[in-house]
Protein backbone atom coordinates (compact mmCIF):
# COMPACT_ATOMS: atom_id res chain seq x y z
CA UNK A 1 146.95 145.57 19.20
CA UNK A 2 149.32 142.62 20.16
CA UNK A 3 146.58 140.33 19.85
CA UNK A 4 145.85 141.59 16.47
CA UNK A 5 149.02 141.87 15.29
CA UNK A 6 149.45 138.17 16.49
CA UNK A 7 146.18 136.35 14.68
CA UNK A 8 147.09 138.54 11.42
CA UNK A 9 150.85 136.67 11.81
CA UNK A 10 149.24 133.44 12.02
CA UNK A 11 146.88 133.71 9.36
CA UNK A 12 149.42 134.49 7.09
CA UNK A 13 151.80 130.81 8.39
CA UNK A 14 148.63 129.02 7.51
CA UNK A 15 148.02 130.96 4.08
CA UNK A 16 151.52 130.37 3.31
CA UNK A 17 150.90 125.95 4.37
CA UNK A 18 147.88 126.24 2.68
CA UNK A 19 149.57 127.98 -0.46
CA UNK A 20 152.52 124.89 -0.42
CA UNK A 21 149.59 122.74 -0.34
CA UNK A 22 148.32 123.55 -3.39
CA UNK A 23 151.03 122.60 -5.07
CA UNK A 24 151.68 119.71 -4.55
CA UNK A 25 151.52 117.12 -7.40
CA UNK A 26 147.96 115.81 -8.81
CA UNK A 27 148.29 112.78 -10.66
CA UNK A 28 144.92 112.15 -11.51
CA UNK A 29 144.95 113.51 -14.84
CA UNK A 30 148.53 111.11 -15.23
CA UNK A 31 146.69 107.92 -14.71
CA UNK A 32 144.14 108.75 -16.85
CA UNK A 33 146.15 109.36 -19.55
CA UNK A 34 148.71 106.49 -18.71
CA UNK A 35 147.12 103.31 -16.98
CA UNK A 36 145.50 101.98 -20.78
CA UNK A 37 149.47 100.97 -21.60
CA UNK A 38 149.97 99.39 -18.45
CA UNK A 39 149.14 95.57 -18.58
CA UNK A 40 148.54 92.11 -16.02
CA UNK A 41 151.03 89.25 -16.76
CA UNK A 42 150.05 85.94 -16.11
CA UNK A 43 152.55 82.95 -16.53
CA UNK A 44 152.34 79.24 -16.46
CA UNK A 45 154.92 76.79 -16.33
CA UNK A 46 154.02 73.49 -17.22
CA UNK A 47 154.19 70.71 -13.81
CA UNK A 48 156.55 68.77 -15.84
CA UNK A 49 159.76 71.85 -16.93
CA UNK A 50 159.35 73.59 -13.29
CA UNK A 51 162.32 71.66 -11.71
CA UNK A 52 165.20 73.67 -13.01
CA UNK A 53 167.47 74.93 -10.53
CA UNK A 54 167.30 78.84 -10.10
CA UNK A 55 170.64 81.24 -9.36
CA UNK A 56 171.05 83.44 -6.25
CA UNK A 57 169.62 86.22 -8.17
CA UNK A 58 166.63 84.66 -9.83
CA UNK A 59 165.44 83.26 -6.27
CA UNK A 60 165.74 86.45 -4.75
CA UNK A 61 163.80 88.36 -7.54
CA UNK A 62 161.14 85.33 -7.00
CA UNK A 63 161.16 85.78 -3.76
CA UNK A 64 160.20 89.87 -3.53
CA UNK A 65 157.70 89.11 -6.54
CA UNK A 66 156.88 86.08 -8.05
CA UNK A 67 153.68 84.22 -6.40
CA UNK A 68 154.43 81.67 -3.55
CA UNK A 69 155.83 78.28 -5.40
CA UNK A 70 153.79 75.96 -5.78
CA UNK A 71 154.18 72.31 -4.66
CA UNK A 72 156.18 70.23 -8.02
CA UNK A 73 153.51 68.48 -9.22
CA UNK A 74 151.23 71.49 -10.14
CA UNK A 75 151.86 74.02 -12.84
CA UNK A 76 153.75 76.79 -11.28
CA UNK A 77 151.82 80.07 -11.84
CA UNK A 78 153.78 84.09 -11.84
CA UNK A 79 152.20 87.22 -11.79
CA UNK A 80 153.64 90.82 -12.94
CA UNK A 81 153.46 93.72 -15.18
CA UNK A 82 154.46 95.44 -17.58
CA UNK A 83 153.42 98.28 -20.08
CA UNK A 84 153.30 98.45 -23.96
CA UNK A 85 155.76 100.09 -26.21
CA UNK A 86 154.26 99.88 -29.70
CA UNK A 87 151.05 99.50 -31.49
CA UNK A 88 151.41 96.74 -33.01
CA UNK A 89 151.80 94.83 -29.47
CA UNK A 90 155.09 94.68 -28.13
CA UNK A 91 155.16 95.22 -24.22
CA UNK A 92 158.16 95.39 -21.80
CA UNK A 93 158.39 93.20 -18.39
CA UNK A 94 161.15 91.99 -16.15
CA UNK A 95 163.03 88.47 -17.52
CA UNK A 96 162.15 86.93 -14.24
CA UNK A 97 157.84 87.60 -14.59
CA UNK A 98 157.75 85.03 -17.29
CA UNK A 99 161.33 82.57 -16.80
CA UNK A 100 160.36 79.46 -17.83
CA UNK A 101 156.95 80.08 -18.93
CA UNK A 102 155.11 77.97 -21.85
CA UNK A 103 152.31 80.11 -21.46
CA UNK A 104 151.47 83.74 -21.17
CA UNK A 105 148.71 85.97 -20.98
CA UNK A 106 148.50 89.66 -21.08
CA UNK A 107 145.32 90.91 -19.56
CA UNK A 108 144.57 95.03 -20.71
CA UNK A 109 142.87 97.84 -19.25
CA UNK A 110 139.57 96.82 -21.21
CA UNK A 111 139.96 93.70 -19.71
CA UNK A 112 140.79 91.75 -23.23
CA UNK A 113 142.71 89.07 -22.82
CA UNK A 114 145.77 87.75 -25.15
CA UNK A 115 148.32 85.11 -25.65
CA UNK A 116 151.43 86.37 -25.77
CA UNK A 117 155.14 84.92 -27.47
CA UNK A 118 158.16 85.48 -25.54
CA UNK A 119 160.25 87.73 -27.88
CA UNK A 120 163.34 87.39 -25.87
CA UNK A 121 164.46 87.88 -22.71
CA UNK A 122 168.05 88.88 -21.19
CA UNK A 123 169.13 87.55 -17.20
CA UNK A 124 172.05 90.21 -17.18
CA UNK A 125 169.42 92.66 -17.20
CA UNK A 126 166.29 91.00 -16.10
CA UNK A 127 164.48 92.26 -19.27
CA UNK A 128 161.98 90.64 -21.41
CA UNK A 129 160.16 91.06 -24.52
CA UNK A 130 156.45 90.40 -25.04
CA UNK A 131 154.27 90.28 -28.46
CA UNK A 132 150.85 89.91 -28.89
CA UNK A 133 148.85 90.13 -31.64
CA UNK A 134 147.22 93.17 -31.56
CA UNK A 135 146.72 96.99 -33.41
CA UNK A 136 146.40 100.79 -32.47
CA UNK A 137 147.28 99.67 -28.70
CA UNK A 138 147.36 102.32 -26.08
CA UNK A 139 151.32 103.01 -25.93
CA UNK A 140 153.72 104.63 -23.16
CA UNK A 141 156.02 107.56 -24.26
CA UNK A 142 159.54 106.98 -23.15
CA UNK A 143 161.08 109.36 -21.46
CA UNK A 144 164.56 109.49 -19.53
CA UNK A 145 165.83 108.26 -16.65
CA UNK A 146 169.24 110.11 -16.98
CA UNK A 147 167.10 113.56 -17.03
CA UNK A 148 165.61 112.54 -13.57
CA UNK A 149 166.30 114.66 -10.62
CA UNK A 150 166.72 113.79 -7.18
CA UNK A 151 163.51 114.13 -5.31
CA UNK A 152 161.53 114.18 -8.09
CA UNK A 153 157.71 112.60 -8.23
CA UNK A 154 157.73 109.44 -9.72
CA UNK A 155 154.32 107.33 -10.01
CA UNK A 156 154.23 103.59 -10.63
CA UNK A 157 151.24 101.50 -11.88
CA UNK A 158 150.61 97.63 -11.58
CA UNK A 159 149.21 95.18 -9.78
CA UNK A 160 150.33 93.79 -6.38
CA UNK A 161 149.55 91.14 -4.63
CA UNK A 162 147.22 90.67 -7.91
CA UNK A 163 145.07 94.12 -7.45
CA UNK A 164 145.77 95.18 -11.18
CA UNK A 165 145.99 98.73 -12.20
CA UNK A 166 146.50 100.06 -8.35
CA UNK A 167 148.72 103.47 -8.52
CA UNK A 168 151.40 104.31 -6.07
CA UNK A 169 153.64 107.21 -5.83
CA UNK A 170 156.80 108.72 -4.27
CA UNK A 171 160.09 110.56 -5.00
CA UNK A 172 163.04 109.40 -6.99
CA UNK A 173 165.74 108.73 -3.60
CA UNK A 174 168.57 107.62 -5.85
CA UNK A 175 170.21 106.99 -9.13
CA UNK A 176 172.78 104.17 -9.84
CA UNK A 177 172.92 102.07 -7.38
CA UNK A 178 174.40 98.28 -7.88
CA UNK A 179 172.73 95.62 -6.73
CA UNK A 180 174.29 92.38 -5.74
CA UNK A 181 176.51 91.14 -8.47
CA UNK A 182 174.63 92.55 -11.07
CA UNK A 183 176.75 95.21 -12.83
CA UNK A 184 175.02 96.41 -15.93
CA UNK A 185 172.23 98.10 -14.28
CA UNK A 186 172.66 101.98 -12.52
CA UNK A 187 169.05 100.94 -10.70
CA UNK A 188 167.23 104.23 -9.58
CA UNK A 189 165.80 103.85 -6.42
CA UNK A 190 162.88 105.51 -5.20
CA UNK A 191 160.24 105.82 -2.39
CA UNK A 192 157.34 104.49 -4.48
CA UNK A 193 155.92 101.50 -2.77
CA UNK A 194 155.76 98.51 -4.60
CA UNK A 195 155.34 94.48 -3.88
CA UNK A 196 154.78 91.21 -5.30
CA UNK A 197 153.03 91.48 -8.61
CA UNK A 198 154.73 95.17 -9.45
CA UNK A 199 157.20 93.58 -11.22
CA UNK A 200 157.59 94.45 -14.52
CA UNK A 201 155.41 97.88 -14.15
CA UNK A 202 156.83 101.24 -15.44
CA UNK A 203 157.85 103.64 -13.32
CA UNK A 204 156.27 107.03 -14.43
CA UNK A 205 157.17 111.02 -14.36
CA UNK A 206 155.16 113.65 -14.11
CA UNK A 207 155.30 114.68 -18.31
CA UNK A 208 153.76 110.35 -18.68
CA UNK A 209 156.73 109.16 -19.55
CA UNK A 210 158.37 106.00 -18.74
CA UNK A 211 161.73 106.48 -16.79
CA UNK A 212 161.93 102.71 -15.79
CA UNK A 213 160.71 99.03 -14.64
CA UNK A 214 159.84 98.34 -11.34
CA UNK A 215 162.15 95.44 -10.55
CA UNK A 216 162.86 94.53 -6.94
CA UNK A 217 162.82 95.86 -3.13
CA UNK A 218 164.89 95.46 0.05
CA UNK A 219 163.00 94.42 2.54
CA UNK A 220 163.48 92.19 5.26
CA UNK A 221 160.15 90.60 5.52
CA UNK A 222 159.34 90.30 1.76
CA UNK A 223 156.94 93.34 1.86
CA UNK A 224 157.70 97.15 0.88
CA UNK A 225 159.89 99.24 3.75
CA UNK A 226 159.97 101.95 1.51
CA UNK A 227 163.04 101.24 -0.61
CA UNK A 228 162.39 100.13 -4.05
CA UNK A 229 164.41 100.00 -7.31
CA UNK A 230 164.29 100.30 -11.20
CA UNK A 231 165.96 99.43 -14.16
CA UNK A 232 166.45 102.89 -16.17
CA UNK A 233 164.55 103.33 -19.13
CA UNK A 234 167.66 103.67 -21.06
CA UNK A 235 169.15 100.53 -20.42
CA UNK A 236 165.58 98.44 -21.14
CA UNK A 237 165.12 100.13 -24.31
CA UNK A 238 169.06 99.61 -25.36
CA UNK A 239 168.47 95.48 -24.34
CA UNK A 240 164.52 95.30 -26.06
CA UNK A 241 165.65 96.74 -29.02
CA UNK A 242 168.63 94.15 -29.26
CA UNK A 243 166.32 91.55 -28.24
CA UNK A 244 163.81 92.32 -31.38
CA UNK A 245 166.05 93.00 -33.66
CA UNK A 246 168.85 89.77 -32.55
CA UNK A 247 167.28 87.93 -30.07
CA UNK A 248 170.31 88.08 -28.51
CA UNK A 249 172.05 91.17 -26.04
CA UNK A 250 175.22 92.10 -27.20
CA UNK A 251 177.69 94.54 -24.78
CA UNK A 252 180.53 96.16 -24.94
CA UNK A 253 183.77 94.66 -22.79
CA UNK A 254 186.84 96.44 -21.84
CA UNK A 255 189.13 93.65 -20.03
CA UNK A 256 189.62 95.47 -16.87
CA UNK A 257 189.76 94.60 -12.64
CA UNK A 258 188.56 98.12 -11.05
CA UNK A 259 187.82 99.54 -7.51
CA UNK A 260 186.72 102.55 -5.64
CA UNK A 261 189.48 105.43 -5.27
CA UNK A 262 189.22 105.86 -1.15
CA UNK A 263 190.76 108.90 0.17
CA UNK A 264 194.01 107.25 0.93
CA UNK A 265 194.48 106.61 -2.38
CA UNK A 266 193.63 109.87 -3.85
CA UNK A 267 196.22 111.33 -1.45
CA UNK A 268 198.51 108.74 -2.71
CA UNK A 269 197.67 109.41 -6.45
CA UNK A 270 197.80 113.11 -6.02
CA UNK A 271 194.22 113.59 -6.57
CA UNK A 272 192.23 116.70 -5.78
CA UNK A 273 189.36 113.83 -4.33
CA UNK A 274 188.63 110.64 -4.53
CA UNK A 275 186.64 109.62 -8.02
CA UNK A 276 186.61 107.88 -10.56
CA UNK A 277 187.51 103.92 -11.00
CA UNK A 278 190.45 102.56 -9.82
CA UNK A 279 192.45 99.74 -12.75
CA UNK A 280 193.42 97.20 -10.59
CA UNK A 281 194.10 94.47 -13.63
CA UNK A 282 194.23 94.70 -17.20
CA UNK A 283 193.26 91.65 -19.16
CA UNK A 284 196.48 90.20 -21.41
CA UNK A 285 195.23 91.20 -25.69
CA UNK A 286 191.87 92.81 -24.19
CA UNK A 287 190.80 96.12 -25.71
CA UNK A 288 192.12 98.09 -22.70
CA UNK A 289 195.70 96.83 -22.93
CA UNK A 290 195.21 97.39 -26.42
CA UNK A 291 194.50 101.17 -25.84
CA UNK A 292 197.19 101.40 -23.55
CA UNK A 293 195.97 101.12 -19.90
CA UNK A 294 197.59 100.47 -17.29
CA UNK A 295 197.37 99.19 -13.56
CA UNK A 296 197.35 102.49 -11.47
CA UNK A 297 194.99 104.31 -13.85
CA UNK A 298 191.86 106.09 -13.21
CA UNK A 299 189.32 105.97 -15.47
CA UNK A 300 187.44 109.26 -15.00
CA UNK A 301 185.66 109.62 -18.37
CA UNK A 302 184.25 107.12 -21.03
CA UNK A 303 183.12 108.24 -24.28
CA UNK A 304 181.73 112.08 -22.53
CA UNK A 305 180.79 110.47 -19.62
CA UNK A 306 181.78 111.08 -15.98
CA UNK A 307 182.74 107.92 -13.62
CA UNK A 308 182.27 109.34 -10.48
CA UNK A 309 182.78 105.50 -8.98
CA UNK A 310 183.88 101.92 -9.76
CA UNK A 311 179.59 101.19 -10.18
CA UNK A 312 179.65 104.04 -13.02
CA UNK A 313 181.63 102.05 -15.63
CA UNK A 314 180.05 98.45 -16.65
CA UNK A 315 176.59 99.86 -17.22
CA UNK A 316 178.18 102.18 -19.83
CA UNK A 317 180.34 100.00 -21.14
CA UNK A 318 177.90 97.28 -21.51
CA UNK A 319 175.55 99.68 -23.07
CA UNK A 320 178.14 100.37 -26.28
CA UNK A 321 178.06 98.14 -28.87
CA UNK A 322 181.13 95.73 -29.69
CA UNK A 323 183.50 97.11 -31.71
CA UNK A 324 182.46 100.91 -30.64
CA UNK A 325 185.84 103.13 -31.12
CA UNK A 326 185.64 105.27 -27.43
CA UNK A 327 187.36 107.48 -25.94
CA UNK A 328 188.85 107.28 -22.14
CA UNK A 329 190.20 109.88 -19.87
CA UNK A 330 192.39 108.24 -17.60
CA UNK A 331 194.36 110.01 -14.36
CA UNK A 332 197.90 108.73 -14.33
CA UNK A 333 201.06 110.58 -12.79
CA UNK A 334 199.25 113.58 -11.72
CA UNK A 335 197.82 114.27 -15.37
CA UNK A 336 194.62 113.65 -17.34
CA UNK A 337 195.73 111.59 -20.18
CA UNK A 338 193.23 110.69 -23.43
CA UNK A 339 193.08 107.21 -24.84
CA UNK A 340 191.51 105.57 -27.55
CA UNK A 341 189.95 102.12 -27.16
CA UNK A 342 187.92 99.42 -29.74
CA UNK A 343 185.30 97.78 -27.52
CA UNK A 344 185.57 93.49 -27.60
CA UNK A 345 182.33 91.82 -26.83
CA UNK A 346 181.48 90.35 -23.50
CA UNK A 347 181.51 86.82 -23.74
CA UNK A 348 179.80 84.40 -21.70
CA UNK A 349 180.89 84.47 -17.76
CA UNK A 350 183.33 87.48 -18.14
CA UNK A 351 182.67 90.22 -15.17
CA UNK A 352 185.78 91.98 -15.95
CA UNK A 353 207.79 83.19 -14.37
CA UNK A 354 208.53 81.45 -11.93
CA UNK A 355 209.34 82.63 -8.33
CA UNK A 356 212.65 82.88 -7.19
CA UNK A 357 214.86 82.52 -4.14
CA UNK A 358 214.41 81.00 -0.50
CA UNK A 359 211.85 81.05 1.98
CA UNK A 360 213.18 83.60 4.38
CA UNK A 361 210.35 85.80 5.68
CA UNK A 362 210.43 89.61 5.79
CA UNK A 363 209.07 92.47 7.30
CA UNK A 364 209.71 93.11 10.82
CA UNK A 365 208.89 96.64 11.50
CA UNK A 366 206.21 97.01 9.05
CA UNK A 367 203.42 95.28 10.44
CA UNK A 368 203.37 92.10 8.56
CA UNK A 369 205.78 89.10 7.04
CA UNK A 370 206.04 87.88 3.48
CA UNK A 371 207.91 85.29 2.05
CA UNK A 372 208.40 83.58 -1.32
CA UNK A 373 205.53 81.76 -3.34
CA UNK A 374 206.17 77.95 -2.46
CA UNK A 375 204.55 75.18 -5.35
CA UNK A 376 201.16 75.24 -3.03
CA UNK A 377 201.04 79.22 -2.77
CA UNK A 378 201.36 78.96 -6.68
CA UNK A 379 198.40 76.40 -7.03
CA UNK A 380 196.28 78.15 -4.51
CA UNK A 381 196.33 81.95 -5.79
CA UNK A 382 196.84 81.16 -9.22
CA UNK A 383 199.70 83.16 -9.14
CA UNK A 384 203.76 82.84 -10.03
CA UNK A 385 205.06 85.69 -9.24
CA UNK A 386 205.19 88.34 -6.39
CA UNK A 387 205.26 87.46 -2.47
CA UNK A 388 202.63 86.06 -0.18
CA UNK A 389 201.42 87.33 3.44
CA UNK A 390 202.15 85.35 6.16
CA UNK A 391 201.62 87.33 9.08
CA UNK A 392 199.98 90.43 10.90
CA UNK A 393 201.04 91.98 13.26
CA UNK A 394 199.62 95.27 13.29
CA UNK A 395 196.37 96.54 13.92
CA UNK A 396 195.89 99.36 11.06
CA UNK A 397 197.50 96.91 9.04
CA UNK A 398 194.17 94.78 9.66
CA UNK A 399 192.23 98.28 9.22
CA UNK A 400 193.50 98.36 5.51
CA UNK A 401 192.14 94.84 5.38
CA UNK A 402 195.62 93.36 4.12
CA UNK A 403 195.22 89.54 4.78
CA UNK A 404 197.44 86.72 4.92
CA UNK A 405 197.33 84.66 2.24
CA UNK A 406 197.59 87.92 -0.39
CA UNK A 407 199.69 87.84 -3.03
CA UNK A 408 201.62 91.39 -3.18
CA UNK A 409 201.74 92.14 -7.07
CA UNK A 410 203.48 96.05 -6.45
CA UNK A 411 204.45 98.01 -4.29
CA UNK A 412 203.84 101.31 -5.86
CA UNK A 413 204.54 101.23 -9.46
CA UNK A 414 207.26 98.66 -9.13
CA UNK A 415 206.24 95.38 -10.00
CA UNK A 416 207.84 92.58 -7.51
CA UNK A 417 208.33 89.27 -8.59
CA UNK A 418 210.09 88.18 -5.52
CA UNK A 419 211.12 88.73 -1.96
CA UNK A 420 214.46 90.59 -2.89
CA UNK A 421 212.45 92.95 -5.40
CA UNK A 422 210.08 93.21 -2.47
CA UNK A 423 213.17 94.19 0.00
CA UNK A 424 214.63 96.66 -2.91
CA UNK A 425 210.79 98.17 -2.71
CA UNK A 426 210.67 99.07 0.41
CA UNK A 427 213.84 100.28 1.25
CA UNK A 428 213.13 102.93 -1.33
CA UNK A 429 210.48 104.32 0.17
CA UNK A 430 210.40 107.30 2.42
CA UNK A 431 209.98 106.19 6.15
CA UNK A 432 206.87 108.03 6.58
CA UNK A 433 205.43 107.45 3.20
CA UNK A 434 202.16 105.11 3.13
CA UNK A 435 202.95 101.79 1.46
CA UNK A 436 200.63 101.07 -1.44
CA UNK A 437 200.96 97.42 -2.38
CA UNK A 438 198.41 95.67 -5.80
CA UNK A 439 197.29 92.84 -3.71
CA UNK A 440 195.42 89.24 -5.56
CA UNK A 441 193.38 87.81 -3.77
CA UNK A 442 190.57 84.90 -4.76
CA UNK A 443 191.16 85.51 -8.45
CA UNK A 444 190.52 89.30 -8.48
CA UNK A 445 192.96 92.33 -7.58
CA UNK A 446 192.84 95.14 -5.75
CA UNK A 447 195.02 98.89 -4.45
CA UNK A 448 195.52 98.41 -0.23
CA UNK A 449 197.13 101.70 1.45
CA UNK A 450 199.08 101.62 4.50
CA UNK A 451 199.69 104.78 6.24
CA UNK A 452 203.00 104.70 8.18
């Protein structure tokens, strides 16, 4: 009866695995219905204009999925992807499939081949813009990328290592992550593998829609390892349509340093947990100083949307249009506080009195020394006010990555022009309260805490 009672047990475990089996995702029927939109990009570069210099970024992107260079006195020949968004022939790619091209072809399912004109294309976002003269083209739906879910299937289409049309598929892993420098871009990462020659593809859900381009990989020896990222939908569709309609990428700009809220500061700030993005400068006549924000702010909110981080504010910024009227929820002195801003427009490489008394140092006790700006502390920080470190002493001073050489802007909320306002700042402070000093360093500022 045991026996029995044991087989009937296991039958039903492998009913039940064979029951999860079943539904798992078929995608058959989604390449079939998808793959006609997806396209082969081929681009040449004449012998003679392939000797520009290329930035960090581009060589990187090159480098996960452009072909091998070839030697300078050949034309230098990309492949890539991409997928068609109209009819009448426009198709979407990454910028970095077709930099520098004087020639492209677009090879479709049916195996026609086209010329194709460069439309535009925009670096910040590594999005380009195809035509080719063609009607009633097979077209992808777009869908969203914002809608996505974590761990949901995901299918990409293109053609690595030059094997057009092949189909790979995998879960969405994660959604905004930065990348490098490049801020304007919440990339969704997934598990999908792609390599050289996906570039450019569209990343796929399970309704065949579009929810972004397959863009780059981390990967230590230029192959897939199973972490690969895309530019959300949204964001391509906001830069083609610019590109179209402009030729040109216009985005928002709201004249602010920011950084991550870390627990320490949340404490400090009286936060119930660390979020949001931390104003670390505000840019003298820029459209945040016009709306009234101020160093110590968080900005937990633009226009309805949450900032959860620092990396959740320039892609929505960049996405709103110059001269957009927002709105900002900012935390300051324990309350939520509303704000109105006029977006400027990002312009070219934006990202986002004199000292007085002696040179006495000061700060025995609290780990480290300061002293006065001298003429050469001016010239080298760019600074002419505040006081510069010039020792440490203290180990979880080095923790909270103070350094010598910063310039110490505030301590708190009080500004310090000098050593004595510097003295006058600390003495004020309780002897067990953490010391939280606006720090510039190389150009850029930034909120250190040190616990006491």
């Amino acid at each position: 009866m045991k026996k029995f009672i044991f087989m009937m047990v296991m039958v039903g475990v492998s009913m039940s695995v064979a029951a999860k089996t079943v539904t798992l995702p078929d995608f058959t029927g989604l390449v079939k219905d998808t793959s006609a939109a997806v396209v082969n990009i081929m681009a040449r570069e004449n012998a003679q204009q392939n000797n520009q210099q290329l930035s960090p970024q581009e060589e990187q992107l090159f480098r996960f999925f452009g072909l091998p260079g070839q030697p300078q006195n050949r034309d230098r020949v990309s492949g890539g992807s991409g997928f068609i968004i109209s009819k009448d022939g426009y198709i979407l790619t990454n910028r970095h499939v077709i930099q520098g091209a004087d020639k492209v072809t677009v090879t479709l399912k049916d195996r026609r081949e086209l010329d194709a004109e460069i439309i535009g294309e925009d670096e910040a976002s590594d999005v380009a813009v195809l035509k080719v003269d063609a009607k009633n083209l097979p077209v992808l739906a777009v869908g969203s990328a914002e809608a996505l879910e974590i761990g949901e299937w995901v299918m990409a289409i293109g053609s690595p290592l030059s094997f057009d049309h092949s189909v790979t598929k995998g879960i969405i892993s994660a959604k905004g992550r930065t990348m490098g420098a490049q801020q304007y871009v919440p990339y969704l990462q997934s598990d999908v593998p792609i390599n050289r020659g996906n570039s450019g593809g569209p990343l796929i859900n399970m309704k065949g829609e579009v929810v972004g381009i397959n863009t780059l990989i981390v990967s230590n020896t230029g192959g897939y390892m199973g972490i690969s990222f895309s530019i959300p939908i949204e964001v391509a569709m906001n830069v083609a349509n610019q590109l179209k309609t402009n030729q040109v990428v216009k985005r928002g700009f709201l004249g602010v340093g920011y950084e991550d809220v870390n627990q320490d500061m949340a404490d400090y700030l009286g936060m119930d947990k660390p979020r949001g993005a931390l104003i670390n400068n505000v840019s003298e006549g820029s459209a945040a100083a016009k709306a009234g924000i101020e160093v110590g702010d968080v900005i937990i909110e633009f226009d309805g949307k949450g900032i959860k981080s620092r990396f959740d504010l320039p892609p929505v910024v960049g996405m709103t249009p110059p001269e957009t009227d927002v709105s900002l929820k900012v935390f300051r002195d324990g309350k939520i506080k509303t704000l109105q801003a006029s977006l400027d427009a990002l312009q070219g490489n934006q990202v986002a009195s004199n000292s007085q008394g002696n040179d006495d140092t000061y700060g025995k006790g609290l780990g480290f020394t300061v002293a006065n700006l001298n003429e050469q502390d001016e010239q080298r920080s760019g600074e002419s006010t505040g006081v510069i470190v010039k020792t440490i002493d203290e180990a979880d001073v080095r923790r909270a990555q103070l350094a010598v050489g910063d310039v110490i802007k505030k301590v708190g909320k009080t500004t310090i022009e000098n050593l004595k306002q510097f003295k006058a700042a600390i003495a004020d402070l309780e002897s067990d309260e953490p010391i939280v000093l606006l720090i510039s360093r190389g150009g850029g500022n930034r909120f250190i805490v040190i616990e006491r």
